[in-house]
Protein backbone atom coordinates (compact mmCIF):
# COMPACT_ATOMS: atom_id res chain seq x y z
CA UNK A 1 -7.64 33.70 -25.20
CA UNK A 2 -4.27 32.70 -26.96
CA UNK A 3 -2.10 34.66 -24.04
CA UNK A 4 -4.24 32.99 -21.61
CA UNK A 5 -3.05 29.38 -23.01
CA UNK A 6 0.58 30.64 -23.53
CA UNK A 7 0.31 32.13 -19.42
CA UNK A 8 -0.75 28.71 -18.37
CA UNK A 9 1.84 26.71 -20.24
CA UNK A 10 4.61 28.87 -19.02
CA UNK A 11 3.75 28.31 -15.25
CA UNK A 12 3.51 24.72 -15.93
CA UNK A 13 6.82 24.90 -17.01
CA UNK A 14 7.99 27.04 -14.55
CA UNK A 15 7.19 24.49 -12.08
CA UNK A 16 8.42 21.50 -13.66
CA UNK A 17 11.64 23.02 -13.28
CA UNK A 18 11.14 23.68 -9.95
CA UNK A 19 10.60 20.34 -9.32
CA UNK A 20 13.32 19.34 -11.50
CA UNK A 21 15.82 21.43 -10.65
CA UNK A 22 17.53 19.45 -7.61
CA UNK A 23 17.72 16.38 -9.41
CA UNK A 24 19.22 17.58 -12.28
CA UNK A 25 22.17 19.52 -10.24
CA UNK A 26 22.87 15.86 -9.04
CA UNK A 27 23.07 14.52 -12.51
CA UNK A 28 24.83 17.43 -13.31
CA UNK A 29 27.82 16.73 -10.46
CA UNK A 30 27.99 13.35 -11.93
CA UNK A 31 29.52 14.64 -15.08
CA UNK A 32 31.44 17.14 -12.91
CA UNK A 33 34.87 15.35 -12.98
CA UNK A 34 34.81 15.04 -16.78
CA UNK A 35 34.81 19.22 -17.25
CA UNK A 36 38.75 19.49 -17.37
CA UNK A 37 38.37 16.91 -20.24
CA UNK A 38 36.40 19.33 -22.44
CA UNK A 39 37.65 22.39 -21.47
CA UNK A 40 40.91 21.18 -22.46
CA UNK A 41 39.43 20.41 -25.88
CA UNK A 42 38.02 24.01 -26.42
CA UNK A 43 41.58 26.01 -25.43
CA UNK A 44 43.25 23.60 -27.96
CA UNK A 45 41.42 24.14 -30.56
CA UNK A 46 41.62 27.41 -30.03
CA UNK A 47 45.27 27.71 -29.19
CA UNK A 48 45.24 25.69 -32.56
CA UNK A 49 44.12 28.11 -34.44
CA UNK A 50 46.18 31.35 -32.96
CA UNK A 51 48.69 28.77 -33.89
CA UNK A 52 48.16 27.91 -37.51
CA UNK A 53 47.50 32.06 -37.31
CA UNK A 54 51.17 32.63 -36.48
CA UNK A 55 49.82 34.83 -33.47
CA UNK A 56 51.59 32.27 -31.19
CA UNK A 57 54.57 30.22 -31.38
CA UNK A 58 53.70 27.07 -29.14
CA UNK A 59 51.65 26.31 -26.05
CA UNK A 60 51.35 24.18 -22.82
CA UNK A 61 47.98 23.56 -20.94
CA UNK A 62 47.70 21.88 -17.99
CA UNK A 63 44.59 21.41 -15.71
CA UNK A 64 44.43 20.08 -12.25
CA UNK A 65 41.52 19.17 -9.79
CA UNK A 66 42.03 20.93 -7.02
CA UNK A 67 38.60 20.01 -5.12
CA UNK A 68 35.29 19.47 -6.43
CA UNK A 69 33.95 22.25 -8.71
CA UNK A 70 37.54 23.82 -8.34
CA UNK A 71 40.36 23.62 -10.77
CA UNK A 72 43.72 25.39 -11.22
CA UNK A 73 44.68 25.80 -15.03
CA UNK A 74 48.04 27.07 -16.23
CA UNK A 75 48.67 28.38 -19.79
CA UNK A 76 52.37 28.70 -20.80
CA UNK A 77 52.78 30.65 -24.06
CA UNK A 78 56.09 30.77 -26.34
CA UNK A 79 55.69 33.95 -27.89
CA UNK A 80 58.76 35.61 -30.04
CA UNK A 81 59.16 39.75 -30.00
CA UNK A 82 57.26 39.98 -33.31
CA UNK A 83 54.08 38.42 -31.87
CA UNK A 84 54.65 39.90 -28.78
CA UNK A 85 54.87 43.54 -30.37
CA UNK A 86 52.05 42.67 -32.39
CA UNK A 87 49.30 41.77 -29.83
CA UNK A 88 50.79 44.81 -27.52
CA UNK A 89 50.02 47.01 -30.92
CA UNK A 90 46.45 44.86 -31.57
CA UNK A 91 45.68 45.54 -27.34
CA UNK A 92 46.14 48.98 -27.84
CA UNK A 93 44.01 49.86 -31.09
CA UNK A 94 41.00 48.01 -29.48
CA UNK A 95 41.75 49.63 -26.93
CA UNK A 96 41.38 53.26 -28.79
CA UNK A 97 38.32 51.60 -30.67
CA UNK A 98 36.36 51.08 -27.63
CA UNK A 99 36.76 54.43 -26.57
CA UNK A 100 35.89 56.65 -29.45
CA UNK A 101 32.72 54.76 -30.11
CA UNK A 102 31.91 55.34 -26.51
């Protein structure tokens, strides 16, 4: 009797959200031109943090709006030899990890 309940409650759902779906890709697109905005706040904080690291020396983000839903984003790392050597040496031991515990 219980999975009976549960079976009807899901297909309610599922067609609330049927019925809700086109409105809420509209609301959706209306926060579309503020993405840039937050992904910008994600890759500095976590440039940030390969900063702090040492992993990186500096960094330069920029996003543009190309059209709607597309963006071009450009990433400029300043990366010394050490760091440089180091993620090449990091790449390459994943790299090896991955395929021994395949």
């Amino acid at each position: 009797m219980e999975q009976y309940y549960k079976g009807i409650i899901l297909l309610k759902l599922y067609s609330l959200c049927r019925r809700l779906t086109p409105f809420s890709s509209r609301i959706l697109l209306l926060f579309e031109p503020f993405i840039p905005f937050f992904v910008l706040l994600l890759l500095r904080r976590t440039l940030r943090n390969l900063k702090v690291k040492g992993t990186i020396d500096a960094y330069f983000i920029d996003i543009v709006r190309v059209s709607k839903l597309h963006y071009k984003v450009e990433v400029r790392f300043v990366l010394t030899l050490n760091q440089i050597g180091s993620l090449a040496f990091d790449l390459v031991n994943n790299l090896f990890r991955s395929l021994n515990n395949d």
